[in-house]
N, C-alpha and C. Protein backbone atom coordinates (compact mmCIF):
# COMPACT_ATOMS: atom_id res chain seq x y z
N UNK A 1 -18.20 -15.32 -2.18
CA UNK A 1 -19.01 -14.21 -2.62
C UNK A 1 -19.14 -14.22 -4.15
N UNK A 2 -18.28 -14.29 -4.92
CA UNK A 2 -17.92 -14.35 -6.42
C UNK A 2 -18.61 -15.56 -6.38
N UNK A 3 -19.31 -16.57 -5.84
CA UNK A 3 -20.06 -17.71 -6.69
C UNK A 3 -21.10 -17.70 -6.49
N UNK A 4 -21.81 -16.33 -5.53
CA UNK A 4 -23.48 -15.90 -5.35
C UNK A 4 -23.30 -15.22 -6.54
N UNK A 5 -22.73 -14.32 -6.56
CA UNK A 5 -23.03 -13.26 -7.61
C UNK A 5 -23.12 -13.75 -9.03
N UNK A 6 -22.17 -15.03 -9.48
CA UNK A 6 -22.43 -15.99 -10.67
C UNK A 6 -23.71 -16.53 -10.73
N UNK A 7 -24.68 -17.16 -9.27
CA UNK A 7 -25.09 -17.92 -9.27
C UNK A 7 -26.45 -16.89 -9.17
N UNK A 8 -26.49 -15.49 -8.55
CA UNK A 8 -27.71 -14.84 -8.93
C UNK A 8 -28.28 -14.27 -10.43
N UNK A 9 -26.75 -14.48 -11.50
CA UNK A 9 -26.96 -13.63 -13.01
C UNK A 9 -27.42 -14.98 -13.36
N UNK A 10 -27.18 -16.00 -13.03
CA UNK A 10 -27.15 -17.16 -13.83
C UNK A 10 -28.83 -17.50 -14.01
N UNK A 11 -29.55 -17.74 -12.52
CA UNK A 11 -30.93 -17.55 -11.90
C UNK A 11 -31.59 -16.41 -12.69
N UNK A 12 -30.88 -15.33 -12.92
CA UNK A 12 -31.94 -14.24 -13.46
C UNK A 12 -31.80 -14.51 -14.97
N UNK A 13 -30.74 -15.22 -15.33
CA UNK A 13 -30.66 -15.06 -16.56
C UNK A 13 -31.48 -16.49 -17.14
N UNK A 14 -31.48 -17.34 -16.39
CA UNK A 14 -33.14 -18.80 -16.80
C UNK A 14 -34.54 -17.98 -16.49
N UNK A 15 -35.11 -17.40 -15.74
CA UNK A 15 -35.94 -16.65 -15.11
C UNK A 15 -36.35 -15.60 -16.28
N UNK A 16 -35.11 -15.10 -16.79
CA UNK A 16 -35.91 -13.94 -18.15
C UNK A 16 -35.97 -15.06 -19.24
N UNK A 17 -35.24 -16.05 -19.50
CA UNK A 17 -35.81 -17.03 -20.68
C UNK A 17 -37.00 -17.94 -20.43
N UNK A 18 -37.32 -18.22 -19.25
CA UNK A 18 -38.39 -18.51 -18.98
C UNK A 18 -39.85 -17.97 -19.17
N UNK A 19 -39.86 -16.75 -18.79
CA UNK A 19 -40.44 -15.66 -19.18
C UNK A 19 -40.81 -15.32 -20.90
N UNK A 20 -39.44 -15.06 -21.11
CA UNK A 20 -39.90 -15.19 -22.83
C UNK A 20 -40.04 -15.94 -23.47
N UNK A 21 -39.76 -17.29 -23.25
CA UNK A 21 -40.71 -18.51 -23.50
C UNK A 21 -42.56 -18.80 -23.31
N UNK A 22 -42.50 -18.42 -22.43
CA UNK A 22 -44.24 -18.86 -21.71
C UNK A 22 -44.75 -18.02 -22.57
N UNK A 23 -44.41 -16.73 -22.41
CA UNK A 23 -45.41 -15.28 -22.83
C UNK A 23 -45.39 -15.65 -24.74
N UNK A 24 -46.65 -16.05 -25.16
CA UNK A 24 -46.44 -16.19 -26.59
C UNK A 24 -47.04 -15.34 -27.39
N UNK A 25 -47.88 -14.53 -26.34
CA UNK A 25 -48.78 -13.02 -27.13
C UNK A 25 -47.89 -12.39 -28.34
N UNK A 26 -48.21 -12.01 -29.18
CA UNK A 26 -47.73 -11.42 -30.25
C UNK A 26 -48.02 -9.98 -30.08
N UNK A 27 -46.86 -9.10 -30.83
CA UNK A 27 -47.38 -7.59 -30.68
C UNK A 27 -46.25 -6.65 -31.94
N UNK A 28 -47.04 -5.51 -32.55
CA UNK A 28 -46.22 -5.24 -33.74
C UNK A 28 -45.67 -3.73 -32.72
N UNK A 29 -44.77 -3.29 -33.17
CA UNK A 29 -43.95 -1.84 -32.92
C UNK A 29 -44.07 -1.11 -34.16
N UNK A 30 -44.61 0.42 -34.43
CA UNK A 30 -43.92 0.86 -35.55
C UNK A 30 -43.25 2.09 -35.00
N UNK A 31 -42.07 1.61 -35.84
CA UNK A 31 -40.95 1.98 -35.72
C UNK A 31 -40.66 3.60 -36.78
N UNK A 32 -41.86 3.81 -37.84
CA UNK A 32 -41.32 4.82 -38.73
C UNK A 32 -41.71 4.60 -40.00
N UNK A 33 -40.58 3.83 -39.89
CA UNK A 33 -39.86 3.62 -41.37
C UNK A 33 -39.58 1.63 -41.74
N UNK A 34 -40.26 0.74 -40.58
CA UNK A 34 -40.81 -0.31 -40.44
C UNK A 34 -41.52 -1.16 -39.23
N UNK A 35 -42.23 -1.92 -39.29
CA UNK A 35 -42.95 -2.35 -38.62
C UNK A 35 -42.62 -3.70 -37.50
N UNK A 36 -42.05 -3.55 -36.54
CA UNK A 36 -41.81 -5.13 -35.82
C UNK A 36 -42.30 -5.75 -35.23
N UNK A 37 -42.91 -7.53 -35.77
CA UNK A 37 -43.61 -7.99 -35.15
C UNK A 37 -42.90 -9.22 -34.12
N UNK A 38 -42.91 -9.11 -32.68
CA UNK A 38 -42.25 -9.93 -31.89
C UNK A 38 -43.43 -10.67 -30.62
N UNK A 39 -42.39 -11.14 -30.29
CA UNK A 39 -43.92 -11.51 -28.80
C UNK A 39 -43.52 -10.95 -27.91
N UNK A 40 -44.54 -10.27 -26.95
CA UNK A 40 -44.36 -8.95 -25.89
C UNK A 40 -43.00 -9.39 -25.26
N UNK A 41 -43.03 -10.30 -25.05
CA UNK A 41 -42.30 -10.83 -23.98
C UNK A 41 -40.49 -10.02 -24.43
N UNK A 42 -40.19 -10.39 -25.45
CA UNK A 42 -39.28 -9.37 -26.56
C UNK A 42 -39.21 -8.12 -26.22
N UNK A 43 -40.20 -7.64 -26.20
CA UNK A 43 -40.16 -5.81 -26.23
C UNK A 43 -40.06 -5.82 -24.50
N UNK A 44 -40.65 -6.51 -23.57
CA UNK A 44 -40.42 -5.98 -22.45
C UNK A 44 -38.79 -6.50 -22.08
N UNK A 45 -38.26 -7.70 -22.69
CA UNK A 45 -36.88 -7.73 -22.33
C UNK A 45 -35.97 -6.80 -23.37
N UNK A 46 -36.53 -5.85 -24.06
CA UNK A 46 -35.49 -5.09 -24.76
C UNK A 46 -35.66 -3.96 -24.14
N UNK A 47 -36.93 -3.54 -23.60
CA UNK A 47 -37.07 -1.90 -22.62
C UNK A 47 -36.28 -2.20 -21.75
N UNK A 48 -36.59 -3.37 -20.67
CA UNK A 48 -35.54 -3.34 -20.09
C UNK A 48 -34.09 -2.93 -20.10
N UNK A 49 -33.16 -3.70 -21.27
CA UNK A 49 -31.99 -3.60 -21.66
C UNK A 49 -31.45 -2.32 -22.03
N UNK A 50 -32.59 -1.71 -22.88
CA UNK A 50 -32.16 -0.13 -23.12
C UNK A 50 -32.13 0.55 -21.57
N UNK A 51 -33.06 0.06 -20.54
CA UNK A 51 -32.84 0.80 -19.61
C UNK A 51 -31.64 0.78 -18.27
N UNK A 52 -31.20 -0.60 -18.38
CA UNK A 52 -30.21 -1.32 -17.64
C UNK A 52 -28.97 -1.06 -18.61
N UNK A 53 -28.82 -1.33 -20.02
CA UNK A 53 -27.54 -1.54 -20.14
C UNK A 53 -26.32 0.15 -19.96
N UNK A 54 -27.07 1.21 -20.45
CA UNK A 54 -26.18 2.78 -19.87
C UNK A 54 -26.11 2.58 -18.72
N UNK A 55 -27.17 2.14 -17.63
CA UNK A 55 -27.22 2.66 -16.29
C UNK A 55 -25.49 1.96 -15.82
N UNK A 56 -25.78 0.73 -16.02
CA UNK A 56 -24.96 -0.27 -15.80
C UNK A 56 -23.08 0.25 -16.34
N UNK A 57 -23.17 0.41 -17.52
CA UNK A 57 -22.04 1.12 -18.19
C UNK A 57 -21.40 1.99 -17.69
N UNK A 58 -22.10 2.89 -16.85
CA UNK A 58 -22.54 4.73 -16.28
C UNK A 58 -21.38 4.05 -14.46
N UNK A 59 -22.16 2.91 -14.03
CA UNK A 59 -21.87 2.71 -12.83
C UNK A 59 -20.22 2.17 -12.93
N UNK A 60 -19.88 1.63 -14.19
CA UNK A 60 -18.90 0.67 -14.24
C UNK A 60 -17.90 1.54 -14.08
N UNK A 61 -18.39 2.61 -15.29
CA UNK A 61 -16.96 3.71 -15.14
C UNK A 61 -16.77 4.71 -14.45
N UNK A 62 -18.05 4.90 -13.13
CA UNK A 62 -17.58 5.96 -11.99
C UNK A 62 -17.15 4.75 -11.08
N UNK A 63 -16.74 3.60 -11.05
CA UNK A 63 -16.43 2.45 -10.00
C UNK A 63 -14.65 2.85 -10.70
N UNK A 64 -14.53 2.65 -11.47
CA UNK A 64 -13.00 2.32 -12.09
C UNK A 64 -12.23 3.71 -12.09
N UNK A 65 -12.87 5.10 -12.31
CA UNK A 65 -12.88 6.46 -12.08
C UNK A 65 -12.30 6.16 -10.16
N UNK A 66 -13.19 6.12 -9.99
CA UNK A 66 -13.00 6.13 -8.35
C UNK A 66 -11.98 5.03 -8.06
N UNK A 67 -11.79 3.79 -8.52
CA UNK A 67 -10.51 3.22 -7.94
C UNK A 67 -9.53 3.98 -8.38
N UNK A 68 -9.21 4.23 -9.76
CA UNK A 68 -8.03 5.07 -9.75
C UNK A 68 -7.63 6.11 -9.25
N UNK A 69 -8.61 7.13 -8.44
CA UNK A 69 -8.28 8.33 -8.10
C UNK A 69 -7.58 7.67 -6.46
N UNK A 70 -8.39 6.43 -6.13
CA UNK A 70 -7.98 5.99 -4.64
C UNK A 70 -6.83 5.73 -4.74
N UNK A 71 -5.96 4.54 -5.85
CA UNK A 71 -4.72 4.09 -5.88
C UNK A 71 -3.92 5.36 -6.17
N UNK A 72 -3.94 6.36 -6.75
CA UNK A 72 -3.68 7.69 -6.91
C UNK A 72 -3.23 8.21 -5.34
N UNK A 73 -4.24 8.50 -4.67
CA UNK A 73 -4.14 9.50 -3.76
C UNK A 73 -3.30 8.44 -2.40
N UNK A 74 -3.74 6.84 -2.47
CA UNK A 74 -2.52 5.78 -1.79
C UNK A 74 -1.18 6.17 -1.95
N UNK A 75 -0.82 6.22 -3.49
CA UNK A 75 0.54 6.34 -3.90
C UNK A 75 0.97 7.88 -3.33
N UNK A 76 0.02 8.80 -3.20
CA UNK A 76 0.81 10.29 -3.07
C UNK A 76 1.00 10.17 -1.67
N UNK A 77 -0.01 9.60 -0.48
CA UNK A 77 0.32 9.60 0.96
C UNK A 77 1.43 8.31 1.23
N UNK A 78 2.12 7.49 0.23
CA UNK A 78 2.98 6.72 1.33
C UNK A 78 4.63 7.40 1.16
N UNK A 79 5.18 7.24 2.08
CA UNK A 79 5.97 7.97 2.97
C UNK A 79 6.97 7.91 1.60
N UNK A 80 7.64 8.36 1.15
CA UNK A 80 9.32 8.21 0.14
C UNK A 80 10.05 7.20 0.30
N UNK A 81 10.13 6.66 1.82
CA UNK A 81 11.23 5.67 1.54
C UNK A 81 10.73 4.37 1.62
N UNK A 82 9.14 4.29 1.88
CA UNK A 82 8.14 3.37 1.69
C UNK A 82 8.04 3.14 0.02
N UNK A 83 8.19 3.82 -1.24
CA UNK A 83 8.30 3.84 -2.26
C UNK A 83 9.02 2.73 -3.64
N UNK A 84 8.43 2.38 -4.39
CA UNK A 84 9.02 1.09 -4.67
C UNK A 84 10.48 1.53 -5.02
N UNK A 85 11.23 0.80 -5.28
CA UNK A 85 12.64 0.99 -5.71
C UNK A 85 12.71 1.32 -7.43
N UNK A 86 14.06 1.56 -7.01
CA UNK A 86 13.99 2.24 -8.95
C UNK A 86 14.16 0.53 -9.77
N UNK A 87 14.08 0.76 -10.90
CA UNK A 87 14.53 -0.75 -11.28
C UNK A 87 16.13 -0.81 -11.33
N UNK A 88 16.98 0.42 -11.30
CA UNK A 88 18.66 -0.50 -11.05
C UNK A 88 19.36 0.68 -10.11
N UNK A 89 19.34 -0.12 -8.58
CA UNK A 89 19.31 0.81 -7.46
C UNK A 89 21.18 0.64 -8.21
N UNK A 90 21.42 2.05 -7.41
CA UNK A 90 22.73 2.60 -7.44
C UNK A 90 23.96 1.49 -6.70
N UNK A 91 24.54 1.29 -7.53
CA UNK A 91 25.77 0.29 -6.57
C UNK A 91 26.53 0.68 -5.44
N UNK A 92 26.08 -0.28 -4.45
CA UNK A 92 27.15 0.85 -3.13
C UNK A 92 28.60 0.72 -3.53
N UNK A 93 29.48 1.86 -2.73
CA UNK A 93 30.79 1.81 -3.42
C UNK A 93 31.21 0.87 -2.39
N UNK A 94 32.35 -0.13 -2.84
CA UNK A 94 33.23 -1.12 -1.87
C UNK A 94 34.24 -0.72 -2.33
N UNK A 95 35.60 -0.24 -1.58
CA UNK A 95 36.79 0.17 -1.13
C UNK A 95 37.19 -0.89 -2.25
N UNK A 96 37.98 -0.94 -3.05
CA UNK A 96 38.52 -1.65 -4.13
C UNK A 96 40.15 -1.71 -3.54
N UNK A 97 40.90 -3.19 -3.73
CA UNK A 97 42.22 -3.30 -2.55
C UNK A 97 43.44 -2.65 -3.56
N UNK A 98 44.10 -1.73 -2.86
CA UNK A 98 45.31 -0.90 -3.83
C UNK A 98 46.47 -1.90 -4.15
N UNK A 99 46.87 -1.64 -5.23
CA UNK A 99 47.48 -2.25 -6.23
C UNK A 99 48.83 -2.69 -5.32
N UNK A 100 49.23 -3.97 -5.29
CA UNK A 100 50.37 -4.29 -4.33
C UNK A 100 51.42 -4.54 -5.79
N UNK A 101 52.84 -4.32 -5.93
CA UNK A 101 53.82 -3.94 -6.78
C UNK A 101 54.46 -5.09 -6.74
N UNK A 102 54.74 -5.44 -7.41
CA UNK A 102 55.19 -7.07 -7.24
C UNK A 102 57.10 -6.66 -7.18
N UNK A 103 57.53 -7.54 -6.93
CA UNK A 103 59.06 -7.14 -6.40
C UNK A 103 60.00 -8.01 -8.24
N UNK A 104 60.73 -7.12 -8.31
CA UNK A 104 61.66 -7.59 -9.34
C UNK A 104 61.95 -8.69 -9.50
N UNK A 105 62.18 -9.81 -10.65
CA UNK A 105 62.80 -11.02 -10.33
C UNK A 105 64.30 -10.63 -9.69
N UNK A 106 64.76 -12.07 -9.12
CA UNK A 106 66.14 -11.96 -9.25
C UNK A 106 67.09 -12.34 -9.88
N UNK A 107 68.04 -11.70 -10.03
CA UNK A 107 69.16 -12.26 -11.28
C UNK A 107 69.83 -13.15 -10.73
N UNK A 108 69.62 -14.71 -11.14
CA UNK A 108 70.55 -15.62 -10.42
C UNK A 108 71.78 -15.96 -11.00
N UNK A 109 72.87 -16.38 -10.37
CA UNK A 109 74.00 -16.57 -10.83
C UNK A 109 74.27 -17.53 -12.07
N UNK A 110 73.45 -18.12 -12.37
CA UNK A 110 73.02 -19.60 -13.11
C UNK A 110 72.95 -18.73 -14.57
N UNK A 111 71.69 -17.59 -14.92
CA UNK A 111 71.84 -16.49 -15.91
C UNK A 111 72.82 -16.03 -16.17
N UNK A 112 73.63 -15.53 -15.19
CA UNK A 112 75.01 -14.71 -15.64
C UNK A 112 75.96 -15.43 -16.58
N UNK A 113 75.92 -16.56 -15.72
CA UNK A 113 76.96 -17.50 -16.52
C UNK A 113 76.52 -18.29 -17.76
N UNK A 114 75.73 -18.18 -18.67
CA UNK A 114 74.95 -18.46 -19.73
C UNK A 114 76.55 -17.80 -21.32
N UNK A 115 76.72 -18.50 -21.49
CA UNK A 115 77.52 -18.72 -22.91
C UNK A 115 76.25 -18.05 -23.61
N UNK A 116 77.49 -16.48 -24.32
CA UNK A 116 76.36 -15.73 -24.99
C UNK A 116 76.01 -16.44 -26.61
N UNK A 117 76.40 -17.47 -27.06
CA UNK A 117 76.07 -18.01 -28.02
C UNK A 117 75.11 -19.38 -27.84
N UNK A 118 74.98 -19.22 -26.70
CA UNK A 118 74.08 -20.72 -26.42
C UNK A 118 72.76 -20.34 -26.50
């Protein structure tokens, strides 16, 4: 679908240069405060543009208006526990093993008998 829609701007867009190529009539505008001389072909692809490019603008941002209110009103109907996660879920607790006491050395007979100057 995305390579009609390339391939119909592309077509319209040789089709209006074509157009303003052939058409070589000349024609002045006054404007006021100066005078512009172009070939028709010019002024009918600029009426155009003034008339397409708001419309176009107008449509873009009630399209993007309206997706957001949709992803909006998606996010408020899915269920809570359907909901993405937080970014640092809570650690479950694991029973941590109680401290086992280790038993005294023993005093062997080998110590006792130790020469208190040695």
């Amino acid at each position: 679908m995305q390579f009609i829609k390339i391939l119909f701007w592309v077509l319209l867009l040789v089709a209006t240069f074509i157009f303003w190529w052939t058409n070589e009539a000349r024609a002045s505008l006054d404007l006021g405060t100066a005078i512009v001389e172009a070939r028709v072909s010019t002024f009918v692809v600029g009426a155009f543009m003034i008339g397409f490019l708001p419309t176009w603008l107008f449509l873009r941002g009630s399209q993007w208006r309206l997706v957001r209110r949709i992803k909006t009103l998606e996010d408020a109907a899915r269920p809570a526990y359907a909901q993405k996660p937080s970014a640092s879920p809570a650690p479950s607790p694991t029973p941590s093993p109680t401290p086992v006491a280790e038993p005294a050395p023993a005093v062997s007979s080998i110590d006792s008998k130790k020469a208190p100057g040695a």
